[in-house]
Protein backbone atom coordinates (compact mmCIF):
# COMPACT_ATOMS: atom_id res chain seq x y z
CA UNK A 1 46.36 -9.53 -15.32
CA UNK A 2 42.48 -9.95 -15.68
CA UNK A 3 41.14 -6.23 -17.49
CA UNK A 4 38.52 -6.17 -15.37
CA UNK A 5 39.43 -6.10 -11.65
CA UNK A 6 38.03 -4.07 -9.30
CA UNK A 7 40.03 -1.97 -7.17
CA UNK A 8 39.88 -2.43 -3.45
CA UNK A 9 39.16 1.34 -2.76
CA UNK A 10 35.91 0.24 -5.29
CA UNK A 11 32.62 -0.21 -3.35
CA UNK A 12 29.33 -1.12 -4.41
CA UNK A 13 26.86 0.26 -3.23
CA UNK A 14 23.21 -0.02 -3.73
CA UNK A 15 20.65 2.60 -4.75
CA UNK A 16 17.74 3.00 -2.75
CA UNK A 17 14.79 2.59 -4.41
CA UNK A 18 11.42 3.93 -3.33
CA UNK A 19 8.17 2.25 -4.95
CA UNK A 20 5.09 2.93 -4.25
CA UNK A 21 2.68 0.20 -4.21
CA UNK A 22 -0.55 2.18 -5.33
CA UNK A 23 1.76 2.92 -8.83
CA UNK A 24 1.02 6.66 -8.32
CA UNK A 25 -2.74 5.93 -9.02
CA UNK A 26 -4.66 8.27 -6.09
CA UNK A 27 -7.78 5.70 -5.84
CA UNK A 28 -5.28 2.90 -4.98
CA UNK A 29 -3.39 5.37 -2.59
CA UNK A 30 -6.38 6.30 -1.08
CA UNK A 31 -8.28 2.71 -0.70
CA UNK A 32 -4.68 1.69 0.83
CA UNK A 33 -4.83 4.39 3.93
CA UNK A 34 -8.53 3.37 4.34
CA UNK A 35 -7.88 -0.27 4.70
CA UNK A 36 -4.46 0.27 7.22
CA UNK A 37 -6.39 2.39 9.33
CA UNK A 38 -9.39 -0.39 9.08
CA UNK A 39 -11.98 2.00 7.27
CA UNK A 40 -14.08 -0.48 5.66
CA UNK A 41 -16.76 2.25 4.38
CA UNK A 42 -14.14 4.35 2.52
CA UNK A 43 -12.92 1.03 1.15
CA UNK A 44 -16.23 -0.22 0.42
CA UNK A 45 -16.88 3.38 -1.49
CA UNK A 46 -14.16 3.45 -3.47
CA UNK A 47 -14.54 -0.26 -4.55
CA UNK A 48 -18.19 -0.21 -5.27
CA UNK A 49 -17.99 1.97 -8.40
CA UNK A 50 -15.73 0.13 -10.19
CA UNK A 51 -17.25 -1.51 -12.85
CA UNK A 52 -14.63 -2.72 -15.63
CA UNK A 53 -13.35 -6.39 -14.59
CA UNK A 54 -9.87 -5.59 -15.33
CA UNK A 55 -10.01 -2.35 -12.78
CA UNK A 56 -11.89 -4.18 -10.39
CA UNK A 57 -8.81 -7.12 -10.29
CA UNK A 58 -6.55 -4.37 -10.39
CA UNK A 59 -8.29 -2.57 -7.14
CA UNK A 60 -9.09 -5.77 -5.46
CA UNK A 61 -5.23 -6.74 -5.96
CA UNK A 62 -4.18 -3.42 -4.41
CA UNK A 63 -6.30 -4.06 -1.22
CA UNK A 64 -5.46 -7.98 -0.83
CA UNK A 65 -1.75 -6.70 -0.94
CA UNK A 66 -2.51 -4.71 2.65
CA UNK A 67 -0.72 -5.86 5.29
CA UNK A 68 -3.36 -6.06 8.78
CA UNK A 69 -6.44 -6.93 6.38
CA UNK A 70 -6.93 -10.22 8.08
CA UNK A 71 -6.75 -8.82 11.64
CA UNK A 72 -10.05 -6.55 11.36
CA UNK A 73 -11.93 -7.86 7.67
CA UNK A 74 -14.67 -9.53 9.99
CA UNK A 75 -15.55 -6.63 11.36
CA UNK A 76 -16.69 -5.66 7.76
CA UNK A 77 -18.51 -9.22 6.49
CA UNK A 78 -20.21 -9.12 9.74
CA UNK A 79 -21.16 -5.41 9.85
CA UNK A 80 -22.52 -6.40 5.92
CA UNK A 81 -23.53 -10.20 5.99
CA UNK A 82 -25.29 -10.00 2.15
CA UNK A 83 -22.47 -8.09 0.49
CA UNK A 84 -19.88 -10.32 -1.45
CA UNK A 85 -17.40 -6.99 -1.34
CA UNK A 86 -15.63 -7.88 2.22
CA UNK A 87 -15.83 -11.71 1.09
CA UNK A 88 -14.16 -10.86 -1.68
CA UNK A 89 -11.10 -8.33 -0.24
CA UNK A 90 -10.55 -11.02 2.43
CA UNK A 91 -9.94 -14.17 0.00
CA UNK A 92 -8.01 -11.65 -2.39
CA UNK A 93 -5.80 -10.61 1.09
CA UNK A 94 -5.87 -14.24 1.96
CA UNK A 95 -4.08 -14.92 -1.10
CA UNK A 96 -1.12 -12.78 -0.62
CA UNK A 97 -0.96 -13.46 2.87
CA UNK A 98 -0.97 -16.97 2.24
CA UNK A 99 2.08 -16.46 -0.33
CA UNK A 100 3.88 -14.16 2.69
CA UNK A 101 3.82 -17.25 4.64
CA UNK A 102 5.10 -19.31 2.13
CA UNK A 103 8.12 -16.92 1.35
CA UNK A 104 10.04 -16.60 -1.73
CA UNK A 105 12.50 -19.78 -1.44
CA UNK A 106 12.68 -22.20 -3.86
CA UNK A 107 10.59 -25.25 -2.36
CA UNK A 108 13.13 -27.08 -1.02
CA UNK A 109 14.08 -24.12 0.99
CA UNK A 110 10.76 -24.25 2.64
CA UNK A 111 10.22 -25.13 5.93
CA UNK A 112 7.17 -27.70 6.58
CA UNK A 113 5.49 -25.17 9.01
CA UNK A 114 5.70 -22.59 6.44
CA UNK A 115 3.92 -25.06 4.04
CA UNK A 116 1.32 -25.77 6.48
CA UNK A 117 0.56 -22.23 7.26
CA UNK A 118 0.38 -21.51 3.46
CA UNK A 119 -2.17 -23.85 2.73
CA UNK A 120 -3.97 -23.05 5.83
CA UNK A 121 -4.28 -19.47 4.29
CA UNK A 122 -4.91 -20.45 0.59
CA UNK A 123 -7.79 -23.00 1.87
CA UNK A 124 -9.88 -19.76 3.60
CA UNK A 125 -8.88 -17.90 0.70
CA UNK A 126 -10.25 -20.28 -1.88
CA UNK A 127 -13.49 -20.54 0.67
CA UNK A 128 -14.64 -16.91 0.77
CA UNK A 129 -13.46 -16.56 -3.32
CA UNK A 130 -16.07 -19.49 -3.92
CA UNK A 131 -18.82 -18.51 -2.21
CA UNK A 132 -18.62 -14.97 -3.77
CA UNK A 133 -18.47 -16.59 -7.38
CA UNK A 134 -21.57 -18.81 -5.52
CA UNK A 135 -22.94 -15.60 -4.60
CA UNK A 136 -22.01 -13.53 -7.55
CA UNK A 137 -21.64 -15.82 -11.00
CA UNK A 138 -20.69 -12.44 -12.65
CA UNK A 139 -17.89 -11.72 -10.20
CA UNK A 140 -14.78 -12.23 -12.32
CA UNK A 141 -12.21 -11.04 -10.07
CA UNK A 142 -13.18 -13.97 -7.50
CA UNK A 143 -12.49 -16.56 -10.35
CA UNK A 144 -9.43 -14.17 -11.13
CA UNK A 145 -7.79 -14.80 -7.95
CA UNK A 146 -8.94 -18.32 -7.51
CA UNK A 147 -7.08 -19.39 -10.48
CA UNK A 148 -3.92 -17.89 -8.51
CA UNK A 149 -5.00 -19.99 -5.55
CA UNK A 150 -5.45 -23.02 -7.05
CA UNK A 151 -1.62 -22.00 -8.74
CA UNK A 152 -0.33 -22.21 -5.38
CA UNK A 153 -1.88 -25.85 -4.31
């Protein structure tokens, strides 16, 4: 007899676990709710003032990993044509949408559509990223994220 066998009244079951995506940080909480209910100037604010590259990744990651971003970001480049800030949040969101297409199988689990629709979404990601770092030569989160991109093609 094997020493390990489970007993049939024995069920696994699995813990729930909660996470929150803004890692208990309240600027990423808050810059979250602004961009799901589409308020670009509370995102803009709370984006604007970030100086340090690494926080400004880390913020710009945060809002790129918004589901809806893609359905309203317009609204914002054309509201503020000169700004590279709603460039920037929509090839960042472009990014992670375009891996949400592409799903989590291995490749040849992949569907060709899925392919398609991934590099449809990397390709307008990698176009607003460039013209921000076009824009913006000292915008290292743009180059950040288009290294990720280019990962991807």
């Amino acid at each position: 007899m094997w020493p390990f066998r489970r007993r049939a009244t024995q069920t696994a079951t699995a813990a729930t676990l909660s996470i929150d995506p803004a890692m208990g940080d309240p600027t990423a909480a808050a810059l979250r709710a602004a961009l799901r209910q589409r308020d670009w100037p509370t995102a803009r604010d709370l984006l604007t003032p970030i100086t340090d590259p690494d926080d400004h990744a880390y913020y710009l990651g945060v809002a790129g990993n918004v589901s809806g971003v893609q359905d309203w970001i317009g609204e914002w480049i054309d509201a503020e044509p000169r700004s590279t800030l709603p460039l920037l949040v929509r090839g960042v969101h472009a990014v992670y949408w375009a891996w949400e297409a592409r799903g989590g199988a291995r490749a040849s689990q992949t569907r060709q559509e899925q392919f398609r629709e991934f590099r449809k979404r990397l390709t307008l990601a990698e176009n607003c990223l460039d013209e921000v770092a076009d824009r913006d030569r000292d915008d290292t989160t743009a180059r950040t994220f288009l290294v990720t991109s280019a990962r991807g093609r």
